[in-house]
N, C-alpha and C. Protein backbone atom coordinates (compact mmCIF):
# COMPACT_ATOMS: atom_id res chain seq x y z
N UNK A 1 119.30 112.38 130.85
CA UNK A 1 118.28 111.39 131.18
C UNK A 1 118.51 110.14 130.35
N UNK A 2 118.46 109.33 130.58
CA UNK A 2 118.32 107.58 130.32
C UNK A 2 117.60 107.61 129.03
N UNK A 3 118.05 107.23 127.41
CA UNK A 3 117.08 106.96 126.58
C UNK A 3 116.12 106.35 126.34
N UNK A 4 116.15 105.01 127.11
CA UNK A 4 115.36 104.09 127.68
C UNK A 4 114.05 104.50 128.49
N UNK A 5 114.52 105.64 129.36
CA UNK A 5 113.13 106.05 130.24
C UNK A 5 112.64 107.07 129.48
N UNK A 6 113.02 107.66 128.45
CA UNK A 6 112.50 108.60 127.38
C UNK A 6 111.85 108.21 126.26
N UNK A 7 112.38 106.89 125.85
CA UNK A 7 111.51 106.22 124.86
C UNK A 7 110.27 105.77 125.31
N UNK A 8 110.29 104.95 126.21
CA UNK A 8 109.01 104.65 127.26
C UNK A 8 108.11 105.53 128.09
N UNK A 9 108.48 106.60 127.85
CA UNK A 9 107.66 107.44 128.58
C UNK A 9 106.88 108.82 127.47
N UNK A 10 107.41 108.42 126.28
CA UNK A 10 106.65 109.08 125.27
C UNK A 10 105.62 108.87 124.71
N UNK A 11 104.29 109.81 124.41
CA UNK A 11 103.39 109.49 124.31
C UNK A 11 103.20 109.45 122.75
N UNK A 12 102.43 108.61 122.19
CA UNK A 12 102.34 108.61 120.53
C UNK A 12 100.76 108.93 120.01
N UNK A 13 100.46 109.66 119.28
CA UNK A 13 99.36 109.76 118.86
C UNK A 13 98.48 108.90 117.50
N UNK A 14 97.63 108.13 118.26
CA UNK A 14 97.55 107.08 117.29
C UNK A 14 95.55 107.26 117.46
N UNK A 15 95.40 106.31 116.21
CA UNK A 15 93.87 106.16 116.08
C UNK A 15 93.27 104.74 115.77
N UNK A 16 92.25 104.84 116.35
CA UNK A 16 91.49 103.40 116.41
C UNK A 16 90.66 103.07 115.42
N UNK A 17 90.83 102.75 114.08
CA UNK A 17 89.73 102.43 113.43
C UNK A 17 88.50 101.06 113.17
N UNK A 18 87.65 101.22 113.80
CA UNK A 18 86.79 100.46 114.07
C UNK A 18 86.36 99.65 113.03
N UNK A 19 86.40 98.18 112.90
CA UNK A 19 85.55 97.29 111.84
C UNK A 19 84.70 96.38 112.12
N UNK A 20 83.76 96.03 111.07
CA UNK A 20 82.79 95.10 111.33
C UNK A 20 83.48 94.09 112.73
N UNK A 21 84.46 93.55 112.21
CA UNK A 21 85.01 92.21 113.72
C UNK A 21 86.19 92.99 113.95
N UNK A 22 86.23 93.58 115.06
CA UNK A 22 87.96 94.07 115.48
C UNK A 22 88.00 95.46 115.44
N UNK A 23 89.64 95.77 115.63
CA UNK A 23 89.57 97.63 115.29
C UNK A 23 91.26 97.34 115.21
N UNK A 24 91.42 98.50 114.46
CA UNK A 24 92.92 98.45 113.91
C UNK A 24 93.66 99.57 114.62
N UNK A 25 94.56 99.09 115.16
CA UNK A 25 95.67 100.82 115.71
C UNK A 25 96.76 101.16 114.71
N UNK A 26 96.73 101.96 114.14
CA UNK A 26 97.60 103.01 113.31
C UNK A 26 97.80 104.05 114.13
N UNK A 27 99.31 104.52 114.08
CA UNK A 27 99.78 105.62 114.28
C UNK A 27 98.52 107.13 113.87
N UNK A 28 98.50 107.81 114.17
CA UNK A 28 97.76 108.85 113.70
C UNK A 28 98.06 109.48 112.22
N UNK A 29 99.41 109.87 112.33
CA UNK A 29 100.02 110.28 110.61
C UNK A 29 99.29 109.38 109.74
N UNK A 30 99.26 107.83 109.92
CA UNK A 30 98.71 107.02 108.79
C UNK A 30 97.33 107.41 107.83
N UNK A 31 96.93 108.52 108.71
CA UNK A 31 95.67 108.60 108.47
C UNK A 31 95.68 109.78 107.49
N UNK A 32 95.06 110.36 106.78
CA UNK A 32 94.95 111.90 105.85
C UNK A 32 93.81 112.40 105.93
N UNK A 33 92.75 111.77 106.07
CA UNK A 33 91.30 111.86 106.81
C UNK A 33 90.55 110.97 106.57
N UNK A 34 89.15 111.16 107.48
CA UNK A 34 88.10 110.87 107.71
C UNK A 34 86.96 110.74 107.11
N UNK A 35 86.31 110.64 105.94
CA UNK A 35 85.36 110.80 105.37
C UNK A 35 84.23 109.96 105.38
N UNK A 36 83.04 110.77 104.72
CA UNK A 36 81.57 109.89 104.81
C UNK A 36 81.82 109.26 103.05
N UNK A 37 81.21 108.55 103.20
CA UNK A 37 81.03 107.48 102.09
C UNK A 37 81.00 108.18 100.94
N UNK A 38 81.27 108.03 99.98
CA UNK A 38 80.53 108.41 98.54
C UNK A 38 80.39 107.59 97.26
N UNK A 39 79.57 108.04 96.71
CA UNK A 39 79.99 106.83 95.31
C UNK A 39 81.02 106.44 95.06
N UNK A 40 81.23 104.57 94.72
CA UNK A 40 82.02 104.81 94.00
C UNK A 40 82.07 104.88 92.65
N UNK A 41 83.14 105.33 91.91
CA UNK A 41 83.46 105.71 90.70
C UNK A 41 83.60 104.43 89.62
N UNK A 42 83.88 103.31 90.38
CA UNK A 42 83.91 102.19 89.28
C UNK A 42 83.59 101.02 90.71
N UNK A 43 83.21 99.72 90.15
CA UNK A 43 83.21 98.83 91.01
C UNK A 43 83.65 97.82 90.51
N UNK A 44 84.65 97.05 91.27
CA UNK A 44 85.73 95.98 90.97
C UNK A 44 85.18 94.31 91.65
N UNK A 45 85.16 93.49 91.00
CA UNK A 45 84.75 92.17 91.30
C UNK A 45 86.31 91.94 92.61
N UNK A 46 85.98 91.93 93.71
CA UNK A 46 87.12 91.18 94.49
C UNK A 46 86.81 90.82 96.15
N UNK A 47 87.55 89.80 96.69
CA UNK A 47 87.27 89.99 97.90
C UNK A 47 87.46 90.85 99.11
N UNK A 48 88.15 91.93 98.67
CA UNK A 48 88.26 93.19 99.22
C UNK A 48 88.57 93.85 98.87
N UNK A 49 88.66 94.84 97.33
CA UNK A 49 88.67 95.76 96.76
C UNK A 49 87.14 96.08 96.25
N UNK A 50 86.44 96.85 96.78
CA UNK A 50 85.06 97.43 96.85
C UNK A 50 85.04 98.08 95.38
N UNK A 51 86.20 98.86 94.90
CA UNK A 51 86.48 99.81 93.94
C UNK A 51 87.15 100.52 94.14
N UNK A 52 86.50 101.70 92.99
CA UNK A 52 87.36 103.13 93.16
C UNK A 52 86.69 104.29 93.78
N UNK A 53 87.00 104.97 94.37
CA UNK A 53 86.33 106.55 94.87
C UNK A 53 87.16 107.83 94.44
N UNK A 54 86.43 108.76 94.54
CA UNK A 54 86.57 110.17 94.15
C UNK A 54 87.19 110.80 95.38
N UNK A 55 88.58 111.31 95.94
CA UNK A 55 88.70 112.45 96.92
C UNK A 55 89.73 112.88 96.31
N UNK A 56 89.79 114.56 96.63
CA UNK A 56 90.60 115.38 96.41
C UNK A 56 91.19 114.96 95.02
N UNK A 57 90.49 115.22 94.56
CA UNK A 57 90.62 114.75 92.42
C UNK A 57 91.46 113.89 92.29
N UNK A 58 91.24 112.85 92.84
CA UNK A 58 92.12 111.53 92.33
C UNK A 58 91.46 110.20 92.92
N UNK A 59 91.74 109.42 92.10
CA UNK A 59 91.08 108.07 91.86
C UNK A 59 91.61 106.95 93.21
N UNK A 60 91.09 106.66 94.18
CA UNK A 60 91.49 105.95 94.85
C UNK A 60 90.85 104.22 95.42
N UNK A 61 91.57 103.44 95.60
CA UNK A 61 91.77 102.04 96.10
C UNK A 61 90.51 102.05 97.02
N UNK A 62 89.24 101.58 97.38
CA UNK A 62 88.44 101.73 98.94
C UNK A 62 88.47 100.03 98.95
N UNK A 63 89.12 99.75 100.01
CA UNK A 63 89.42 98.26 100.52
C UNK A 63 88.05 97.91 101.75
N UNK A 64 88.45 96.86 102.05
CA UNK A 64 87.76 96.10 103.14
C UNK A 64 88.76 95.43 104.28
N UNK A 65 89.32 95.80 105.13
CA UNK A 65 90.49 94.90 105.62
C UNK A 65 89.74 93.44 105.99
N UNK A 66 88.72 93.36 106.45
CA UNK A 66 87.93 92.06 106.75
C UNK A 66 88.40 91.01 105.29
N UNK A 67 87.51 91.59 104.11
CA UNK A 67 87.87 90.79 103.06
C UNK A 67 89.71 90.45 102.73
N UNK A 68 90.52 91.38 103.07
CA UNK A 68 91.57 90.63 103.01
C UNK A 68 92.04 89.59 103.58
N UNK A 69 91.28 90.03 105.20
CA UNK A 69 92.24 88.97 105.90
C UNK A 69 91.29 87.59 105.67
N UNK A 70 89.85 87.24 105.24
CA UNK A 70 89.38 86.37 105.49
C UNK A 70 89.21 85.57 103.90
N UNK A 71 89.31 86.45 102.92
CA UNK A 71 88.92 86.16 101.61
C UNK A 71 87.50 86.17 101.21
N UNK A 72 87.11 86.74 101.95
CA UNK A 72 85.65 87.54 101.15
C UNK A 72 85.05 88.51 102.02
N UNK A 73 84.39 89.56 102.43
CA UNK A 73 83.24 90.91 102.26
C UNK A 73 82.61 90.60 103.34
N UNK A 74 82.62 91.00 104.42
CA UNK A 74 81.28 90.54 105.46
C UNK A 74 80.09 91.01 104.79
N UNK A 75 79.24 90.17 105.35
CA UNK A 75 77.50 90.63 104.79
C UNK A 75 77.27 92.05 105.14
N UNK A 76 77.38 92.21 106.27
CA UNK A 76 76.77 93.45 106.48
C UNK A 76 77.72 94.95 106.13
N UNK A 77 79.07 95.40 105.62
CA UNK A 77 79.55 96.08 105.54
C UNK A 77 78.91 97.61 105.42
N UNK A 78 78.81 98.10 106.27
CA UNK A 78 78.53 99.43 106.61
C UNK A 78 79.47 100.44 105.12
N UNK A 79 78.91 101.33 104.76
CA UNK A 79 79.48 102.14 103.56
C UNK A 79 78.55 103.58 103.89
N UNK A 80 79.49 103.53 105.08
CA UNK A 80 78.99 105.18 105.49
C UNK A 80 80.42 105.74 105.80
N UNK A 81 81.60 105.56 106.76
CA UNK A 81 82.56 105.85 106.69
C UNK A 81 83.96 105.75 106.43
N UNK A 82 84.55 106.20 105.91
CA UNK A 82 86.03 105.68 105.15
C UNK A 82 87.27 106.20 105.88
N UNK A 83 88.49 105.41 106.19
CA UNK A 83 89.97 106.03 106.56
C UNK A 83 90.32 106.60 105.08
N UNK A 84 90.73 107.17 104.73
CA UNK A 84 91.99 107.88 103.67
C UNK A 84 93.60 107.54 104.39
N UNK A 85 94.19 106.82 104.12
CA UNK A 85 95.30 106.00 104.47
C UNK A 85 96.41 106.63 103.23
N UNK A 86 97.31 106.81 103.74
CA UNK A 86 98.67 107.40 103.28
C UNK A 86 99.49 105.78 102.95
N UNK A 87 100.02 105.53 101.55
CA UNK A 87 100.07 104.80 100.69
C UNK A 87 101.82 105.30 100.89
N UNK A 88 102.78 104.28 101.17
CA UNK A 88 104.11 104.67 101.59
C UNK A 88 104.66 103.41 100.56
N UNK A 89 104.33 102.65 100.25
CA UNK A 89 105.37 101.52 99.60
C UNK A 89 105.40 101.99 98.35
N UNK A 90 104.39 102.12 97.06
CA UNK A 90 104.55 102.97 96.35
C UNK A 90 103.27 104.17 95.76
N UNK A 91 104.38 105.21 96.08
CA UNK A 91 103.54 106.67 96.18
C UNK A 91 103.12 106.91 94.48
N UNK A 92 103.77 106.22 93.63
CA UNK A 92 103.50 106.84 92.50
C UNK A 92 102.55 106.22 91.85
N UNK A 93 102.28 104.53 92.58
CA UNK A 93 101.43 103.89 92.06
C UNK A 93 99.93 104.32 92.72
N UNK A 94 99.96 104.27 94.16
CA UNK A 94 98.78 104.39 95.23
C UNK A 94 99.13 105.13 96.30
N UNK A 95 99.33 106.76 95.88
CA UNK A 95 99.60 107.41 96.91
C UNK A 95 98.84 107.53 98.20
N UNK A 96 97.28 106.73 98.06
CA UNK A 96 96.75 106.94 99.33
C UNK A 96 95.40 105.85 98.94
N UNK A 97 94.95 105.27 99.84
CA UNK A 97 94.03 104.14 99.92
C UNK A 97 92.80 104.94 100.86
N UNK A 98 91.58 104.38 100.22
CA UNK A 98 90.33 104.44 101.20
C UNK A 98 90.59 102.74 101.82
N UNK A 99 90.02 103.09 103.52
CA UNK A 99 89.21 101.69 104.29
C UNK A 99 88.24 101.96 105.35
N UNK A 100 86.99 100.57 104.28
CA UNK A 100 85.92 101.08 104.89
C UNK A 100 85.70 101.07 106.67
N UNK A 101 85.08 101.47 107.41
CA UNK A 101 85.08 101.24 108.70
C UNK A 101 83.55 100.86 109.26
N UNK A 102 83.33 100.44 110.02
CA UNK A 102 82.01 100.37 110.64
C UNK A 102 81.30 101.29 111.42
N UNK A 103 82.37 102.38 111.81
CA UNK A 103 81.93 103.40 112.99
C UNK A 103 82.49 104.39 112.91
N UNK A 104 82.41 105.58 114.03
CA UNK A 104 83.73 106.53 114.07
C UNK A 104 85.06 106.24 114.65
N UNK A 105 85.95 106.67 113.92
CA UNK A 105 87.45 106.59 114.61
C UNK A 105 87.60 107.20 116.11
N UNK A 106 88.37 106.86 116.85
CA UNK A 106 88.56 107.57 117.69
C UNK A 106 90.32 107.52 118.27
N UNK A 107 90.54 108.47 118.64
CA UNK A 107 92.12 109.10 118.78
C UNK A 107 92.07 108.51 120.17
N UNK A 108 93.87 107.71 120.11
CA UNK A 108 94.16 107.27 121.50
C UNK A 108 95.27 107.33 121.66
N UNK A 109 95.70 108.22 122.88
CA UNK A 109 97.41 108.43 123.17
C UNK A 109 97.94 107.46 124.33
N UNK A 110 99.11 106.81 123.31
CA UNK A 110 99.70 105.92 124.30
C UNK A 110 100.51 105.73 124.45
N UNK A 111 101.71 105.25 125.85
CA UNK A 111 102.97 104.89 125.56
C UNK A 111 103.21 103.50 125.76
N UNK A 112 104.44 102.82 125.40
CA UNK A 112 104.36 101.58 125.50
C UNK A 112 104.16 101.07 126.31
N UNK A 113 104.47 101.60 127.67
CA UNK A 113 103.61 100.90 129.08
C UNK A 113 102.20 100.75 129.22
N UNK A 114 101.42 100.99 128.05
CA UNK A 114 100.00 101.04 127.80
C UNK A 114 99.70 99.72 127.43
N UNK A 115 100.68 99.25 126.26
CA UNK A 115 100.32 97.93 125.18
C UNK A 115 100.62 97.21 125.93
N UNK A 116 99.86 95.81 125.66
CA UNK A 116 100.16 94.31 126.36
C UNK A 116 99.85 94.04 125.15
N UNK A 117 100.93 92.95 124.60
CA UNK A 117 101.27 92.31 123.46
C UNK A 117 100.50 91.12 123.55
N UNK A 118 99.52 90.54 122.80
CA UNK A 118 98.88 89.28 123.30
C UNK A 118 99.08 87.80 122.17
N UNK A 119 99.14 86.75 122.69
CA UNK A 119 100.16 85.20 122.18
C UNK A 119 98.77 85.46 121.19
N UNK A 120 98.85 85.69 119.52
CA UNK A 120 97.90 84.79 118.57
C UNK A 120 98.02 83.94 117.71
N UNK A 121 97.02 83.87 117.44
CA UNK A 121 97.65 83.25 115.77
C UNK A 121 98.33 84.01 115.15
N UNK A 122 99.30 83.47 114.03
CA UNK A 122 100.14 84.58 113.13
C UNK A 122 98.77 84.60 111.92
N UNK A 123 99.12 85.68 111.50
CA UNK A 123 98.20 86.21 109.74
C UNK A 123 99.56 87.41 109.43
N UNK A 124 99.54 87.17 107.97
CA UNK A 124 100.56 87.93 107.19
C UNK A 124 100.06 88.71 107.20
N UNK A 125 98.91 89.85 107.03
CA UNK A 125 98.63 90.72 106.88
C UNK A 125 98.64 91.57 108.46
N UNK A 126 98.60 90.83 109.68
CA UNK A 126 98.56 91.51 110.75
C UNK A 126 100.45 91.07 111.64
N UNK A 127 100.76 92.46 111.78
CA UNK A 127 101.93 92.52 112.79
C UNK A 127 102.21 92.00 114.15
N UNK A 128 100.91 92.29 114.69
CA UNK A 128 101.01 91.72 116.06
C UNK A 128 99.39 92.10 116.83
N UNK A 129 98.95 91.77 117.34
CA UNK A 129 97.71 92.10 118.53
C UNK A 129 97.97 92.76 119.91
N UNK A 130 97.45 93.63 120.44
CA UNK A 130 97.50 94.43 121.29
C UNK A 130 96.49 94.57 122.11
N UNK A 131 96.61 94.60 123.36
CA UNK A 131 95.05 94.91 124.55
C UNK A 131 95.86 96.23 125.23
N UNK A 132 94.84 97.21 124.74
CA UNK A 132 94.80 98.61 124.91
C UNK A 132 93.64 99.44 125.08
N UNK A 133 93.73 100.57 126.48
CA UNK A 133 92.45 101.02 126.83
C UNK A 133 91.17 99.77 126.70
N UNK A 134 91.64 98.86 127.22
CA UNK A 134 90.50 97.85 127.07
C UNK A 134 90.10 97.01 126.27
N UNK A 135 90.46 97.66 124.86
CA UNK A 135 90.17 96.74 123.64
C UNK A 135 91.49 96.08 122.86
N UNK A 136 90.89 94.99 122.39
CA UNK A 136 91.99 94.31 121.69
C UNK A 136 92.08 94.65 120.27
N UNK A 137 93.37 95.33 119.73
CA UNK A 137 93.64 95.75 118.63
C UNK A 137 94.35 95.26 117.84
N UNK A 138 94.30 95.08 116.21
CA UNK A 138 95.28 94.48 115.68
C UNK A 138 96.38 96.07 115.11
N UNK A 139 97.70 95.36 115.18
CA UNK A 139 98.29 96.23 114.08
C UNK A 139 99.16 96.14 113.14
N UNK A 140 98.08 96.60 111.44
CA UNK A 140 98.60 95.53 110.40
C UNK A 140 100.00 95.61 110.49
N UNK A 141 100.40 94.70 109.15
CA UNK A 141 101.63 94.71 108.56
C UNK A 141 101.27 95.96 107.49
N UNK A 142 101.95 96.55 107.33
CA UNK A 142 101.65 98.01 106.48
C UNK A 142 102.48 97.36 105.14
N UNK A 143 103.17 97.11 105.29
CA UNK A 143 104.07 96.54 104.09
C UNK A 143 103.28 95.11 103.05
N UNK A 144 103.00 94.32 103.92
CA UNK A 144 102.06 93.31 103.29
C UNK A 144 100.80 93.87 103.04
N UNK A 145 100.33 94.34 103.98
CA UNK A 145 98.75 95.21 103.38
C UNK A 145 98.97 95.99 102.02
N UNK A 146 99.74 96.61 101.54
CA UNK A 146 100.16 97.53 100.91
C UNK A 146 100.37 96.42 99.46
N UNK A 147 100.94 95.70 99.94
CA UNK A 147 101.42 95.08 98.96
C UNK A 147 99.98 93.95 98.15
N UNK A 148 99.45 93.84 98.67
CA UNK A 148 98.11 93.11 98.65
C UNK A 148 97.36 94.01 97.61
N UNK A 149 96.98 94.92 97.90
CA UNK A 149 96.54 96.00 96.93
C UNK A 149 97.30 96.23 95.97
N UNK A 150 98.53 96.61 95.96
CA UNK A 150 99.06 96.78 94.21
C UNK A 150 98.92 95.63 93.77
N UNK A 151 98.84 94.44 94.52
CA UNK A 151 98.78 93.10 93.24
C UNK A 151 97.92 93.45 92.33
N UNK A 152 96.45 93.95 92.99
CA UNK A 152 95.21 93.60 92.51
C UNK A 152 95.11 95.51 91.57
N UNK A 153 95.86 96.54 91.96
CA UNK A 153 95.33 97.31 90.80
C UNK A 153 95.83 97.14 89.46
């Protein structure tokens, strides 16, 4: 069979995480789980580092992607549910990041005949924009996002 009609016809399991303005598509792996809010453990003066939180006995990053990309916190930020995000640039520094979300996630399988790539503005922190199952998604730069956060721990 044609690699071409095999690449395109594979389905990927990815998830939608919902924010105050927008929703982000990550692959599914990106994710480690789901959680409800909890204290955090310290609180950090920034425009999108909220602080620190408590999971699975270790001290973790809980971001805002809003405050990154805009340079400050929407008013209303919901602090009921969190992504647990798998931390790949460096594991020894931030093996895994909280981000806050506005809603529940929800799982969406797609293949690339799904995505329509849409003309935006560029932002360093976002890869590209996508209109999928209806909604328009961003999907970050994982590498610049990533990198944004170790500046600041």
């Amino acid at each position: 069979m044609n690699t071409v009609v095999e690449a395109s016809s594979t389905v990927l399991a990815n998830i939608i995480l919902p924010l105050v303005k927008g929703n982000l598509l990550l692959p599914n792996s990106a994710v480690a789980e789901v959680v409800l809010a909890g204290q955090l453990s310290s609180a950090v003066s920034s425009p999108f580092l909220l602080g620190y939180m408590r999971w699975r006995e270790q001290e973790i990053p809980l971001i805002s992607f809003e405050g990154l990309l805009t340079g400050s916190l929407p008013e209303d930020l919901p602090l009921r549910q969190m992504a647990i995000l798998h931390g790949i640039t460096d594991r020894q520094k931030m093996p895994f990041f909280g981000l806050v979300l506005s809603g529940v996630p929800r799982m969406l399988r797609l293949r690339e005949s799904d995505i329509t790539p849409l003309d935006t503005e560029a932002h360093r922190l976002i890869h590209s924009q996508v209109r999928a199952a209806d909604l328009t998604l961003m999907i970050p730069d994982w590498d610049a996002l990533e990198q944004e956060i170790l500046d600041v721990l």
